[in-house]
C-alpha atoms as a PDB file:
ATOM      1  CA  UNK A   1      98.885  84.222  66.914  1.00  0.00           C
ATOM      2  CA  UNK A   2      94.863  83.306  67.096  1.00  0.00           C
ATOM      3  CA  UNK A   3      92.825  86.195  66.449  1.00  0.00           C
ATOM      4  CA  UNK A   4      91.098  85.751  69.881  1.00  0.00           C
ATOM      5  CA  UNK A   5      94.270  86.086  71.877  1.00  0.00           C
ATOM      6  CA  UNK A   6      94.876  89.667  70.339  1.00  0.00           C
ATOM      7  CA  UNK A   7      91.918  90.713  70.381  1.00  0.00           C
ATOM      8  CA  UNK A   8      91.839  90.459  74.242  1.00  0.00           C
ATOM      9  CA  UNK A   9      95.629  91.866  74.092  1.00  0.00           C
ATOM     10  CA  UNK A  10      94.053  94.997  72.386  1.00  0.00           C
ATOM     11  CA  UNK A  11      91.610  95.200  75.284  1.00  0.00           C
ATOM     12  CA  UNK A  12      93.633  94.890  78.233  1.00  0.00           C
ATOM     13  CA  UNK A  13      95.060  98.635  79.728  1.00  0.00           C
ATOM     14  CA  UNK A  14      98.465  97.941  78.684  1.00  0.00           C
ATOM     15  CA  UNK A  15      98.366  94.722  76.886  1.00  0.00           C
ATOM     16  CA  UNK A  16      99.994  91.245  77.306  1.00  0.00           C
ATOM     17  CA  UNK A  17     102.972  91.860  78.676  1.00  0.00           C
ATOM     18  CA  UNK A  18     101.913  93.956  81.872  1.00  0.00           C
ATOM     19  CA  UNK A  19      99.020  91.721  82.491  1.00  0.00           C
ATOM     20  CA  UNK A  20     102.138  88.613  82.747  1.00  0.00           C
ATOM     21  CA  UNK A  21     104.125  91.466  85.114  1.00  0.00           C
ATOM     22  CA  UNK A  22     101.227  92.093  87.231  1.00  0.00           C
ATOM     23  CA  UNK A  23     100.662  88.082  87.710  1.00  0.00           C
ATOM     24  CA  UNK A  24     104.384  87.892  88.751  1.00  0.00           C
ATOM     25  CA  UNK A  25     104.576  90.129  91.339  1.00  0.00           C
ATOM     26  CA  UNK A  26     101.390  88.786  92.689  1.00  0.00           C
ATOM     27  CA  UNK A  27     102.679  85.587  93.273  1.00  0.00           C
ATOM     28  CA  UNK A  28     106.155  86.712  94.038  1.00  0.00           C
ATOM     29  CA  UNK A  29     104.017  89.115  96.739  1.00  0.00           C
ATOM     30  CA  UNK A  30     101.924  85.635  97.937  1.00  0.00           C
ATOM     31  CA  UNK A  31     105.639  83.088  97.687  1.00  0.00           C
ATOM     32  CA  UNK A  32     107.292  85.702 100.145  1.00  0.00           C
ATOM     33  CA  UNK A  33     104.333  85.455 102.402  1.00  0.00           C
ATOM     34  CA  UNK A  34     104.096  82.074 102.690  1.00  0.00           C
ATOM     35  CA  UNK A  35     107.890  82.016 103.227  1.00  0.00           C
ATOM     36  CA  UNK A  36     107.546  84.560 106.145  1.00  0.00           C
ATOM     37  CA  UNK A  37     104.767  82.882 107.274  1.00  0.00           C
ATOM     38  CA  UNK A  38     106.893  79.695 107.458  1.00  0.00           C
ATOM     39  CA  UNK A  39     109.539  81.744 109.394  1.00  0.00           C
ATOM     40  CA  UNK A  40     106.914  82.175 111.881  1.00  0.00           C
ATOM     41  CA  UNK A  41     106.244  78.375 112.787  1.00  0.00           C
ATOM     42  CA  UNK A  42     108.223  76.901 115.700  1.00  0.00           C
ATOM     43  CA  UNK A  43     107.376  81.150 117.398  1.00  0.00           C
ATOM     44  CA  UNK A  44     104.039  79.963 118.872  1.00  0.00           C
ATOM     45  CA  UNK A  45     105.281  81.102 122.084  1.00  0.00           C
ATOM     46  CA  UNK A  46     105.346  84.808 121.553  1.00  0.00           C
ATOM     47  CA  UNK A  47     102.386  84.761 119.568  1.00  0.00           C
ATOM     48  CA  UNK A  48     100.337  83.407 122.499  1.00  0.00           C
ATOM     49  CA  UNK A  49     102.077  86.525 124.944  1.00  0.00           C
ATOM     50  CA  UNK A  50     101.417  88.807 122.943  1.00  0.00           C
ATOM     51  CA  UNK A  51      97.439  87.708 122.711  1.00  0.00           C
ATOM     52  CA  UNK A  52      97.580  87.839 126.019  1.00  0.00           C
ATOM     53  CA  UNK A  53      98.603  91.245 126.234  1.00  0.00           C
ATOM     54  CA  UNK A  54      96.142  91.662 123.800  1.00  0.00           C
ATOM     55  CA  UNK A  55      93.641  90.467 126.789  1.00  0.00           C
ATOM     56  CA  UNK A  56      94.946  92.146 129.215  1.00  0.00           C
ATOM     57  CA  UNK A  57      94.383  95.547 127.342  1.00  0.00           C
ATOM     58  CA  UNK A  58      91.235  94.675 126.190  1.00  0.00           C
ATOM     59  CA  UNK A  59      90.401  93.574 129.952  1.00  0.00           C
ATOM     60  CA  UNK A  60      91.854  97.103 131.278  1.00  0.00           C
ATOM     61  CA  UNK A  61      89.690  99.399 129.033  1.00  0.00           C
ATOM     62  CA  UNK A  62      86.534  96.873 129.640  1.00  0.00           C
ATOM     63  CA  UNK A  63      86.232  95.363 126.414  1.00  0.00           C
ATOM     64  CA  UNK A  64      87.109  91.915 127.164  1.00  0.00           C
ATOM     65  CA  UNK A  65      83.950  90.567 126.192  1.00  0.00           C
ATOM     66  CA  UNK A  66      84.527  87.942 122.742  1.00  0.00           C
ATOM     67  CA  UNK A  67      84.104  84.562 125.135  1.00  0.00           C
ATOM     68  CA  UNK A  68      80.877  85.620 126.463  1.00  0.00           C
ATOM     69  CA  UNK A  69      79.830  86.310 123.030  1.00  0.00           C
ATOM     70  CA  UNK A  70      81.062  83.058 121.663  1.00  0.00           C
ATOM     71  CA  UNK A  71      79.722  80.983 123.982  1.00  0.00           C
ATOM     72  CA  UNK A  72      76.307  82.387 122.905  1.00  0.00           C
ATOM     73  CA  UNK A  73      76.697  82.089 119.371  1.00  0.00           C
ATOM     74  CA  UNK A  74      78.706  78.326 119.889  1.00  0.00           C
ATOM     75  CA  UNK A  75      75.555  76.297 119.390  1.00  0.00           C
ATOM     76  CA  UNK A  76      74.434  77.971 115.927  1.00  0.00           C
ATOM     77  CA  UNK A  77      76.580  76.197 113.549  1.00  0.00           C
ATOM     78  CA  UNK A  78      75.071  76.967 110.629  1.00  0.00           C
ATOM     79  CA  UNK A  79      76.189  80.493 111.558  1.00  0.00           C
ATOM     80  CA  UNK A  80      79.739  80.025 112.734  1.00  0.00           C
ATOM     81  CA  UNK A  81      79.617  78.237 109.098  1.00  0.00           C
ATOM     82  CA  UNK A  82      78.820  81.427 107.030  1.00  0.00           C
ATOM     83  CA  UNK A  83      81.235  83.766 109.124  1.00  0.00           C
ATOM     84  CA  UNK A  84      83.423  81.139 108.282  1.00  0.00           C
ATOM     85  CA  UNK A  85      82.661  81.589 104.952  1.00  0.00           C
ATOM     86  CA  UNK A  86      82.526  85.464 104.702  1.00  0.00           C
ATOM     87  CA  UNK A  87      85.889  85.653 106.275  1.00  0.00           C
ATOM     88  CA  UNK A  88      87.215  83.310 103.739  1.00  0.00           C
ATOM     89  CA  UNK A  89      86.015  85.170 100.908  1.00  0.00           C
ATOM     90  CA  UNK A  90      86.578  88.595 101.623  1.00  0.00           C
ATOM     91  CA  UNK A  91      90.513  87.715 102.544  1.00  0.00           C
ATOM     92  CA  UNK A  92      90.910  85.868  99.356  1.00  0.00           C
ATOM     93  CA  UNK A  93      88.014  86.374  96.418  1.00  0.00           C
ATOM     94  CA  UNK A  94      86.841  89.688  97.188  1.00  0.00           C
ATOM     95  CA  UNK A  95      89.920  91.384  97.707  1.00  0.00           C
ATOM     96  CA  UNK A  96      91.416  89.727  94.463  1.00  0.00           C
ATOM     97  CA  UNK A  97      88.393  90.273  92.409  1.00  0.00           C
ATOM     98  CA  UNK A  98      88.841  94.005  93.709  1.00  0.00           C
ATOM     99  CA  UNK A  99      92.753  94.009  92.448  1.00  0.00           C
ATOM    100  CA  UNK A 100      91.400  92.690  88.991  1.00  0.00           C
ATOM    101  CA  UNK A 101      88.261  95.216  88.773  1.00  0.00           C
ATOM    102  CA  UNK A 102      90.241  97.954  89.332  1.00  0.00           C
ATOM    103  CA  UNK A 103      93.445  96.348  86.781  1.00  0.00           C
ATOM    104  CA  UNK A 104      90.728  96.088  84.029  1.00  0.00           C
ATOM    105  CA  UNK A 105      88.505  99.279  84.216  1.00  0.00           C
ATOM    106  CA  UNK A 106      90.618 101.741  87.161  1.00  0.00           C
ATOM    107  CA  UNK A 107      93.648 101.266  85.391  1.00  0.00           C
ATOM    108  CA  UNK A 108      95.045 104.471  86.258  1.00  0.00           C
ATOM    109  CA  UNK A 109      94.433 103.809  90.121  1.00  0.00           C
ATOM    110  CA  UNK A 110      95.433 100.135  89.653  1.00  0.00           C
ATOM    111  CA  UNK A 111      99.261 100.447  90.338  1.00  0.00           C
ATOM    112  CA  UNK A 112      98.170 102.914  93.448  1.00  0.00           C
ATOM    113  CA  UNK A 113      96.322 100.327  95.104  1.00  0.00           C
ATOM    114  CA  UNK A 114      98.648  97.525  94.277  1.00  0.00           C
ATOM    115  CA  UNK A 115     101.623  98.931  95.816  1.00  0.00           C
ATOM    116  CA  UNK A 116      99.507 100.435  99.107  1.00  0.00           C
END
């Protein structure tokens, strides 16, 4: 086995072999999504009443007010572009890159926040 590849064996928490269980259940965790996700399609029907209960609530306790503020914001698209953008990468790189932080150097809290 090449030098390099033990050497970063010896430096991960719990070597080679968790690292390749950790990766598995991630994208066993991410394949069952997508597959309950998929479940979903064809259900666009009660998603839609329940947003408008959603509105209705939100219209009850006077907080009904996200058109008003879209409709100001619609003509900035450079802005609509980097909220865009944020959203993306907090769902997908930041929360990752968090998983991986805390894998490599919170090792001990790792398994907590995996399973939470």
């Amino acid at each position: 086995m090449p030098a390099l590849i033990v050497r970063i064996g010896d430096w991960l928490p719990r070597g080679w072999p968790d690292l390749f269980r950790q990766l598995l259940l991630y994208v066993l965790a991410d394949t069952f999504y997508e597959m309950a996700r998929g479940m979903a399609d064809g259900r666009a029907n009660i998603a839609f009443a329940n947003g408008e209960r959603v509105i209705d609530t939100e219209r009850t306790l006077g907080l009904f007010f996200e058109p008003g503020l879209q409709g100001l914001l619609h003509n900035f698209d450079w802005l609509i572009d980097f909220a865009n953008t944020i959203y993306l990468n907090s769902q997908f790189t930041v929360a990752l890159g968090f998983l991986i932080w805390m894998y490599l150097f919170r090792n001990d809290y790792y398994y907590f926040f995996r399973n939470m």
